[in-house]
Protein backbone atom coordinates (compact mmCIF):
# COMPACT_ATOMS: atom_id res chain seq x y z
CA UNK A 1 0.00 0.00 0.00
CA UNK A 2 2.69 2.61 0.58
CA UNK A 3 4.27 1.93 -2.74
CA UNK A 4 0.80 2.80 -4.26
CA UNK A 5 0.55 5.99 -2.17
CA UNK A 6 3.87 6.99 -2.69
CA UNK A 7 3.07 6.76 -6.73
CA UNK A 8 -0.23 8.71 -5.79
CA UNK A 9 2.17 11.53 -4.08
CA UNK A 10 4.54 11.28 -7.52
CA UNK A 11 2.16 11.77 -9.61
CA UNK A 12 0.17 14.64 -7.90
CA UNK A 13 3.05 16.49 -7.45
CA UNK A 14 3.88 16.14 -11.44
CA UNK A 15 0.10 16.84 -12.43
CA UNK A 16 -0.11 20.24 -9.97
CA UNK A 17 4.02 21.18 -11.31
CA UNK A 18 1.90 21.14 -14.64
CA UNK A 19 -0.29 24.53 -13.74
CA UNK A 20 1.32 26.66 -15.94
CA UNK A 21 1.27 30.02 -14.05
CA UNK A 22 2.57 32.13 -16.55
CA UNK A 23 -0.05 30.40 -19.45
CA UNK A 24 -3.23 31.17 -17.66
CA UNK A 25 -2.40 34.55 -16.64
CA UNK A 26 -1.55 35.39 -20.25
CA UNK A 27 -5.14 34.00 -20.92
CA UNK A 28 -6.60 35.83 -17.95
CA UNK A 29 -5.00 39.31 -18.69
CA UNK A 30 -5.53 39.27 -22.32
CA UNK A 31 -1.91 38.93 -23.26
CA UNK A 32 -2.19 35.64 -25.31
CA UNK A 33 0.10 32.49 -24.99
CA UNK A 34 3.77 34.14 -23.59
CA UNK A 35 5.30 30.97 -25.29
CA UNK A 36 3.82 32.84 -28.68
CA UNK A 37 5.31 36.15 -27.68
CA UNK A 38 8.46 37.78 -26.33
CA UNK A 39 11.33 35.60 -25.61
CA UNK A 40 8.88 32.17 -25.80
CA UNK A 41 9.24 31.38 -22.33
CA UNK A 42 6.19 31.13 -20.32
CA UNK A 43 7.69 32.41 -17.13
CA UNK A 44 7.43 35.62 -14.87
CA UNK A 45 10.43 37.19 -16.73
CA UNK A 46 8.74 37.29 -20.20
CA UNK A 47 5.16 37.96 -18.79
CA UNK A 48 6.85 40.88 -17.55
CA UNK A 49 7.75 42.36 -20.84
CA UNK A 50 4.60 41.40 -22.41
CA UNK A 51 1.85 42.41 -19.82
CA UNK A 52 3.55 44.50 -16.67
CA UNK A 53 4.66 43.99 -13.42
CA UNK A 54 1.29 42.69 -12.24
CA UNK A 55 1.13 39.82 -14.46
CA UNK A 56 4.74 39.13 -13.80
CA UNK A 57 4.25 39.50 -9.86
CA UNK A 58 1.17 36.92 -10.44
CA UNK A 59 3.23 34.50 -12.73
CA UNK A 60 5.85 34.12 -9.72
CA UNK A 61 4.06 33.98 -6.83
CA UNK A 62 1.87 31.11 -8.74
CA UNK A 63 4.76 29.53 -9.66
CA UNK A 64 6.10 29.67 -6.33
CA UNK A 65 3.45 28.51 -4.65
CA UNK A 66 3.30 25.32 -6.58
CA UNK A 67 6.55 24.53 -5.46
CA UNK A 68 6.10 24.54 -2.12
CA UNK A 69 2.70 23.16 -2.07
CA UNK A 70 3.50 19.97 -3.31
CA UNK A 71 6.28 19.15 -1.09
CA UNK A 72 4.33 20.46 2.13
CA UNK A 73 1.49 18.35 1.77
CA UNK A 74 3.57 15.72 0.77
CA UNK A 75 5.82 16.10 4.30
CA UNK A 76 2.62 16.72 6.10
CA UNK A 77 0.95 13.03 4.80
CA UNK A 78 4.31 11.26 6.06
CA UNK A 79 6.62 11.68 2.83
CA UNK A 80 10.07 11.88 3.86
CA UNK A 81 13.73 10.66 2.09
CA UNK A 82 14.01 10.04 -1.25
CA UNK A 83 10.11 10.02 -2.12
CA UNK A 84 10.15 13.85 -0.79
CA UNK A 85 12.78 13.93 -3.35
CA UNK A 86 11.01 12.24 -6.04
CA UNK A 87 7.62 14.50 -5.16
CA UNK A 88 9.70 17.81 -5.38
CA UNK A 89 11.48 16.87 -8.93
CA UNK A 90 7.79 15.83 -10.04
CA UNK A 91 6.84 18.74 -9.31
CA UNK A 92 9.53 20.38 -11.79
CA UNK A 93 9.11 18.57 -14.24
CA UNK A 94 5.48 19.15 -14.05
CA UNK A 95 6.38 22.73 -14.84
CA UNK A 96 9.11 22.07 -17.42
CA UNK A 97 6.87 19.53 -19.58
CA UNK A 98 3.38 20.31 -18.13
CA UNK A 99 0.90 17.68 -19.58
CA UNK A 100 -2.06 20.22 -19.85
CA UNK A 101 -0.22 22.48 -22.29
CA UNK A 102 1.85 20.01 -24.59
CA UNK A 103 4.92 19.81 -22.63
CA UNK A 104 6.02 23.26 -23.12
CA UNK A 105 6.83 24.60 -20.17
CA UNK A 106 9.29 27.31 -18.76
CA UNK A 107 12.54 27.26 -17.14
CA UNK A 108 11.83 26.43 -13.22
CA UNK A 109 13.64 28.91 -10.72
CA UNK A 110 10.76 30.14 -9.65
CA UNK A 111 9.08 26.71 -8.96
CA UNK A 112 12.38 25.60 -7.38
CA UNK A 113 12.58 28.54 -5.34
CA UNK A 114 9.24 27.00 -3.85
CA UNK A 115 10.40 23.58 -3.89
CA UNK A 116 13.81 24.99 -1.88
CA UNK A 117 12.00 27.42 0.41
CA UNK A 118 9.06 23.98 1.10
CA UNK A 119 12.33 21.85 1.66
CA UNK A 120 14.64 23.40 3.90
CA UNK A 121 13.93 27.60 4.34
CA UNK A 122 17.21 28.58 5.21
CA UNK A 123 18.96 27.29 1.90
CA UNK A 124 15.92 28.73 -0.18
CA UNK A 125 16.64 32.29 1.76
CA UNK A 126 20.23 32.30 0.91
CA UNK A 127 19.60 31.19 -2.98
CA UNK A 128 17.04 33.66 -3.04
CA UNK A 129 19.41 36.38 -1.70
CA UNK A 130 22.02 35.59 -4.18
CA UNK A 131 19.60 36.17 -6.89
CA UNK A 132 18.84 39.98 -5.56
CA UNK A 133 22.21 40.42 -4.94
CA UNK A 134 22.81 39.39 -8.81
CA UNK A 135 19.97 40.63 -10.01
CA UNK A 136 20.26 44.05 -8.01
CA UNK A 137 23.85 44.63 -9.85
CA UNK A 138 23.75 43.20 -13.11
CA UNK A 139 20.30 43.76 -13.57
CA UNK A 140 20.43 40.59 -15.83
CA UNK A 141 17.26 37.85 -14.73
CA UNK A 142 18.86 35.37 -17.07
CA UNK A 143 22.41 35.53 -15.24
CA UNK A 144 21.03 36.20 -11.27
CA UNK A 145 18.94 32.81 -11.74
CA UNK A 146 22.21 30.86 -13.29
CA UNK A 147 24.40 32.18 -10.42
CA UNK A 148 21.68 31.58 -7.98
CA UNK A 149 20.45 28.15 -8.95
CA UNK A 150 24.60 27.09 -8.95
CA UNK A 151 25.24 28.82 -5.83
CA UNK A 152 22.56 26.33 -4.34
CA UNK A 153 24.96 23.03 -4.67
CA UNK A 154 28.06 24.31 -1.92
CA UNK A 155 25.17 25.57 -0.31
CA UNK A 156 23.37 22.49 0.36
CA UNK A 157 26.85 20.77 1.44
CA UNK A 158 27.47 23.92 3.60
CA UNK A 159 24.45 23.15 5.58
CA UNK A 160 24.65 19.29 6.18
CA UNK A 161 21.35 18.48 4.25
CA UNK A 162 20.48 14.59 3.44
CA UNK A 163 21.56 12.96 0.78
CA UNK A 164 18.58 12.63 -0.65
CA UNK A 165 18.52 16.71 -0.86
CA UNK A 166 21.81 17.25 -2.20
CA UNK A 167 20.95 14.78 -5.21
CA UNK A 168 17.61 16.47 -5.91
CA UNK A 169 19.82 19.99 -5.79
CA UNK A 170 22.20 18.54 -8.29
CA UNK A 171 19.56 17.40 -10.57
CA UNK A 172 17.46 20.64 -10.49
CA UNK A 173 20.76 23.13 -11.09
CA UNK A 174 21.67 20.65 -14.08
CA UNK A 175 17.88 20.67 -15.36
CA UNK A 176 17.87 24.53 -14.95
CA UNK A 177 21.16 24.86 -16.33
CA UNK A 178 19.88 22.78 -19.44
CA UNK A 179 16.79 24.84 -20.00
CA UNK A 180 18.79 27.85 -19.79
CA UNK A 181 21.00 26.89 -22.30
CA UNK A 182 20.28 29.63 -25.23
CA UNK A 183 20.63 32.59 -22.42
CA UNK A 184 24.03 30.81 -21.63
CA UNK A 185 25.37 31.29 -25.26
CA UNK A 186 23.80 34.91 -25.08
CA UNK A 187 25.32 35.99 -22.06
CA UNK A 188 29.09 34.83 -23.80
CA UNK A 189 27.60 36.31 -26.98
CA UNK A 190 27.18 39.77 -24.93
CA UNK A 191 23.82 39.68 -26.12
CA UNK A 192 21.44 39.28 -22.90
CA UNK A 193 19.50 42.35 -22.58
CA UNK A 194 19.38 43.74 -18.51
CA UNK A 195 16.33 45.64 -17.51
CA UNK A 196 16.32 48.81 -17.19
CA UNK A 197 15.83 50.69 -13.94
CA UNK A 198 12.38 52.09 -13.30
């Protein structure tokens, strides 16, 4: 019976990851599908060139919250180890390669910040503050969530987590790495665009 509810905790986790945020606020607002507009990605960072910081601040905090909601109710129901693991990377994946909107998805930090922050709150603080910090002096999204999401692997050694953490850590930096991989090749083109200061 547990293997059967640990498949039922999976596979929530993947089909809830699979709320794309960024897709229905597009819809909601008027704005279309982001993945048809701006940079493709539907993700708070292109919602926020295309509708406005209040379809951007939206996109996160849904995205966010999807993160952590998964892995709390998860924790609360008796999930622990590597099936916590395995419900916080279904979770991601659900929002990489969400199953109601043809496996497009977007990128993840934002859902991984959740999934961190859910996990273990002091090593989704510090991630989080590396991004501002980043973000704050470059003002470059692209590069703050790179640094941020690879700052997060000495930083779960730092703090002692389980092994079942650090592996899910490694795996989510090397998805988000892989997902980031055309803003990579920009930012050693020189041809990431920062925001501009408002």
């Amino acid at each position: 019976m547990s293997v059967i509810i640990d498949i039922v905790f999976i596979v929530g986790a993947y089909l809830i990851g699979s709320v794309a945020t960024a897709i229905l606020v597009g819809r909601a607002m008027g704005l279309g599908d982001p993945r048809q507009s701006g940079s493709g990605n539907p993700g708070a960072t292109n919602i926020l060139r295309i509708g406005g910081k209040k379809a951007a601040a939206l996109t996160l905090c849904g995205d966010l919250i999807k993160g952590v909601i998964p892995v709390v109710v998860a924790r609360w129901l008796g999930a622990e180890g590597w099936i916590l693991a395995a419900v916080a990377l279904a979770t991601f994946l659900g929002h990489l390669y969400p199953v109601y909107f043809g496996f497009r998805g977007g990128k993840g930090v934002a859902t991984a910040m959740g999934i961190l922050l859910a996990l273990m709150p002091l090593l989704g603080l510090s991630v989080l503050g590396v991004w501002i910090v980043v973000f704050a002096v470059m003002r470059v999204s692209s590069l703050a969530a790179l640094l941020a999401a690879t700052s997060a692997i000495p930083l779960v050694f730092a703090l002692s987590a389980s092994s079942s953490l650090r592996a899910l850590i490694i795996v989510l930096v090397i998805l988000i790495l892989w997902r980031h991989r055309s803003n990579i090749q920009r930012l050693l083109d020189g041809r990431e665009t920062p925001f501009k200061k408002s």
